[in-house]
N, C-alpha and C. Protein backbone atom coordinates (compact mmCIF):
# COMPACT_ATOMS: atom_id res chain seq x y z
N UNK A 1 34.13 0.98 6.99
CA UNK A 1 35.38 1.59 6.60
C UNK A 1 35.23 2.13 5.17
N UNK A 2 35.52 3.23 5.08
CA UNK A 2 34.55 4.25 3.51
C UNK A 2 36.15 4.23 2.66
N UNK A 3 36.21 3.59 1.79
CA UNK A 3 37.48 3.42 0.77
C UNK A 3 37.98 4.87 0.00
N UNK A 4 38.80 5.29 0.24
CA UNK A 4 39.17 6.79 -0.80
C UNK A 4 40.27 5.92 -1.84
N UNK A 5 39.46 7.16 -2.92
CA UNK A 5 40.16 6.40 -4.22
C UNK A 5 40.41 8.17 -4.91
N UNK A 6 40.86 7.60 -5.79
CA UNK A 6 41.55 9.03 -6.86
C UNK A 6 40.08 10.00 -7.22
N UNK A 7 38.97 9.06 -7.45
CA UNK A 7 37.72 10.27 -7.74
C UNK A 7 36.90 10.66 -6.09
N UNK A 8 37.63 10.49 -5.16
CA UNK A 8 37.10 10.71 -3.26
C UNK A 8 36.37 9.86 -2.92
N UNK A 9 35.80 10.00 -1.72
CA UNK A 9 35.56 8.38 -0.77
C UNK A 9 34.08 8.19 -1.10
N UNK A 10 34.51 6.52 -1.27
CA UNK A 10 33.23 5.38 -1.77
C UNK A 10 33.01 5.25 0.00
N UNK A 11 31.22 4.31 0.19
CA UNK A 11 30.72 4.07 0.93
C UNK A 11 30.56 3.13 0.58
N UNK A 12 30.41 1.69 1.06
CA UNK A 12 29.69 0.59 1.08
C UNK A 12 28.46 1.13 1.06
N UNK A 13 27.18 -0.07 0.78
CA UNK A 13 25.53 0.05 1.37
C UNK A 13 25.51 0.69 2.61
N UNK A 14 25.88 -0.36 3.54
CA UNK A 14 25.48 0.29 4.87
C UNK A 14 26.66 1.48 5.21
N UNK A 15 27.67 1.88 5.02
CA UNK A 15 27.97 3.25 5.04
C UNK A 15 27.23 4.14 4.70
N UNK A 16 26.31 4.07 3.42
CA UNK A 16 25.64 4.60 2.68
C UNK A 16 24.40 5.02 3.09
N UNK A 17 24.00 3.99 4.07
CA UNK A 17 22.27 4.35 4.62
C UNK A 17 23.07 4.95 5.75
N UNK A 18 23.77 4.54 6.81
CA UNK A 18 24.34 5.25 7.77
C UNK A 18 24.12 7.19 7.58
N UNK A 19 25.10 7.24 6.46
CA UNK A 19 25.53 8.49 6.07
C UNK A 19 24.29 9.15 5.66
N UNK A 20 23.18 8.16 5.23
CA UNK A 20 22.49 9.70 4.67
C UNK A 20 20.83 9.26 5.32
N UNK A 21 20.89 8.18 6.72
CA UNK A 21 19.67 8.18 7.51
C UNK A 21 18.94 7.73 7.16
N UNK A 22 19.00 6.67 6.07
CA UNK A 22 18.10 5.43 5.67
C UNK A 22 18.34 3.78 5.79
N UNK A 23 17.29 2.88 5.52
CA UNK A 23 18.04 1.80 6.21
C UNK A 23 18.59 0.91 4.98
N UNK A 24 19.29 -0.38 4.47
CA UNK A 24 20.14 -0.63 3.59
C UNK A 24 19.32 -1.22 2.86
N UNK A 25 17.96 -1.61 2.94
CA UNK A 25 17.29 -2.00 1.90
C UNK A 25 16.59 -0.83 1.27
N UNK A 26 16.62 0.41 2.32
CA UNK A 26 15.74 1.43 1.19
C UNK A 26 16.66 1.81 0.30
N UNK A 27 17.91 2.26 0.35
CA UNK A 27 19.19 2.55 -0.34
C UNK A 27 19.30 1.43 -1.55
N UNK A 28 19.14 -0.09 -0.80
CA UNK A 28 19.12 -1.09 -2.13
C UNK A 28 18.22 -0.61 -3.18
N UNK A 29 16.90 -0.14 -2.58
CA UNK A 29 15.72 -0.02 -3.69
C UNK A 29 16.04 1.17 -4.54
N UNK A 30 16.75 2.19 -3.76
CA UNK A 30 17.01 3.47 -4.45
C UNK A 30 18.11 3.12 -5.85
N UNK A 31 19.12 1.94 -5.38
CA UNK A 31 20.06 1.59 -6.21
C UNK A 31 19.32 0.87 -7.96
N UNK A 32 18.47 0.20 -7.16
CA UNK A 32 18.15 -0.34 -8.20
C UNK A 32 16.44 0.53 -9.09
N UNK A 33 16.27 1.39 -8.94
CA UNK A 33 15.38 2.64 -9.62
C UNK A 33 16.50 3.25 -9.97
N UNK A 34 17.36 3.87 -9.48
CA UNK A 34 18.80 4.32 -10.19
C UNK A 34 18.19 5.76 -9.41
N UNK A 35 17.67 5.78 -9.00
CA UNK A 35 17.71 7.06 -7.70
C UNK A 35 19.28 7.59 -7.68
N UNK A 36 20.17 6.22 -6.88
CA UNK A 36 21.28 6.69 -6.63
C UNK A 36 22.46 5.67 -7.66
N UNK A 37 23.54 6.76 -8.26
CA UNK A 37 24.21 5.75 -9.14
C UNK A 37 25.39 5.39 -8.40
N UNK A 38 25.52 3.94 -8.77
CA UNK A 38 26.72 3.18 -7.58
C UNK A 38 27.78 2.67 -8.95
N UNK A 39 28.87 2.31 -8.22
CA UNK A 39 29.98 1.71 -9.05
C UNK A 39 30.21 0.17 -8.24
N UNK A 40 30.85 -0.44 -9.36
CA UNK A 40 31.50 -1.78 -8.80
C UNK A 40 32.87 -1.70 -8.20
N UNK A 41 33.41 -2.00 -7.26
CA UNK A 41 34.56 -2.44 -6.78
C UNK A 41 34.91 -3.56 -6.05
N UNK A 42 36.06 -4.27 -7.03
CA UNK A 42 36.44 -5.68 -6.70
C UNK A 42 34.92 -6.76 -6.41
N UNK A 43 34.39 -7.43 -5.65
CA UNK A 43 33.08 -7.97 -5.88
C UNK A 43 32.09 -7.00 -4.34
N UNK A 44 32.48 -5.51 -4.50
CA UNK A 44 31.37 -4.83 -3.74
C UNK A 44 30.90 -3.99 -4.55
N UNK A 45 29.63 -3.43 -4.02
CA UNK A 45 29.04 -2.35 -4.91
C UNK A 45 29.25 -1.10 -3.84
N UNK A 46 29.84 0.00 -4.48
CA UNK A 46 30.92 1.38 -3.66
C UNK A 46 29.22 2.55 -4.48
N UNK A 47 29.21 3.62 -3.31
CA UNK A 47 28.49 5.23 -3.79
C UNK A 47 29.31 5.67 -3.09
N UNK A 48 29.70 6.91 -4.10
CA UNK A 48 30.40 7.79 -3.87
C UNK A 48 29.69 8.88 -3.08
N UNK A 49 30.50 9.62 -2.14
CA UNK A 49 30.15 10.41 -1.22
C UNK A 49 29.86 11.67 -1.83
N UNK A 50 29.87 12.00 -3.07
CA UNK A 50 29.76 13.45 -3.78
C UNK A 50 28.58 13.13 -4.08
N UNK A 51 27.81 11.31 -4.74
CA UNK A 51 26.65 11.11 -5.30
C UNK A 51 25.40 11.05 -3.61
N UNK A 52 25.92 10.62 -2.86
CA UNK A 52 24.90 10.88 -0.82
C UNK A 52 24.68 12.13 -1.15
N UNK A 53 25.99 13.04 -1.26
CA UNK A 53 25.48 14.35 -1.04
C UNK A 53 24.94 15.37 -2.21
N UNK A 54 24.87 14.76 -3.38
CA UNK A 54 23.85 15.12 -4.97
C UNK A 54 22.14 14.71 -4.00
N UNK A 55 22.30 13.58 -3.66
CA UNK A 55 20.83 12.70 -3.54
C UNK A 55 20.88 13.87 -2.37
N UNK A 56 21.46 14.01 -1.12
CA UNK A 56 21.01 14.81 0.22
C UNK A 56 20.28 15.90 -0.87
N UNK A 57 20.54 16.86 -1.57
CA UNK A 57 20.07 18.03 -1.92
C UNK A 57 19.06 18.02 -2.81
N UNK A 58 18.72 16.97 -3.69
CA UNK A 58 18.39 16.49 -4.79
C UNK A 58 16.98 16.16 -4.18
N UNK A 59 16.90 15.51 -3.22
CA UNK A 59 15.82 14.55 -2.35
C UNK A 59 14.53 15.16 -2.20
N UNK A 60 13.64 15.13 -2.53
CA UNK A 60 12.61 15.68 -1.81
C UNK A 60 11.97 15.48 -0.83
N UNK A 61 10.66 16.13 -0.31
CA UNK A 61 10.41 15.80 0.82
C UNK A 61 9.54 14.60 1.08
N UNK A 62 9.20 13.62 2.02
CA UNK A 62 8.66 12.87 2.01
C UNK A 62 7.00 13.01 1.81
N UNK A 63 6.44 11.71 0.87
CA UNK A 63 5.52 11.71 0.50
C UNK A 63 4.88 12.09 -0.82
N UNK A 64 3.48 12.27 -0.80
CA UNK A 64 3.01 12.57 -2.58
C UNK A 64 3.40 13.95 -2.50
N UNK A 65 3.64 14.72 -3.93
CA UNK A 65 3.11 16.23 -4.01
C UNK A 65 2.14 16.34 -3.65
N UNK A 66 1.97 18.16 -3.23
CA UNK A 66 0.74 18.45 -3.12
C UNK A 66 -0.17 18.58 -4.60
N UNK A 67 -1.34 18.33 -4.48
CA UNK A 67 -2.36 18.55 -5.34
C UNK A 67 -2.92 19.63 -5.45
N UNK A 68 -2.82 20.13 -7.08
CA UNK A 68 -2.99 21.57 -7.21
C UNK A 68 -4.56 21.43 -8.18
C-alpha cells in the first residue's frame, strides 16, 4: 500500500523493488551506497516515486563499461 503525502507517493522496500523490477535486498544495497535516496517515516523507511523514476532513467545498463 504506497502512502501519498504532500511531496507524492512513498513506496515501502518491497513496493520499491516491485515498482522498478528488482528484488528487496538489491534495493536494500542500493539504499545503503545511496544509489537511491530514501526518507524515514514513523519507524519505516518510504522512496519516493519521483526518486524509482530519477533511478529508472538514471540507471545504466547492466554490467562493466565497455573498454576503450
Amino acid at each position: 500500500m504506497s502512502i501519498k503525502t504532500s511531496d507524492g507517493i512513498a513506496f515501502t522496500v518491497s513496493e520499491a523493488a516491485e515498482y522498478l523490477g528488482y528484488s528487496e535486498h538489491t534495493i536494500r544495497k542500493y539504499l545503503r551506497r545511496g544509489l537511491i535516496s530514501s526518507s524515514k517515516f514513523s519507524s519505516s523507511v518510504v522512496i519516493y516515486k519521483a526518486e524509482c523514476d530519477r533511478f529508472k532513467t538514471s540507471k545504466r545498463g547492466p554490467g562493466r563499461p565497455p573498454q576503450k
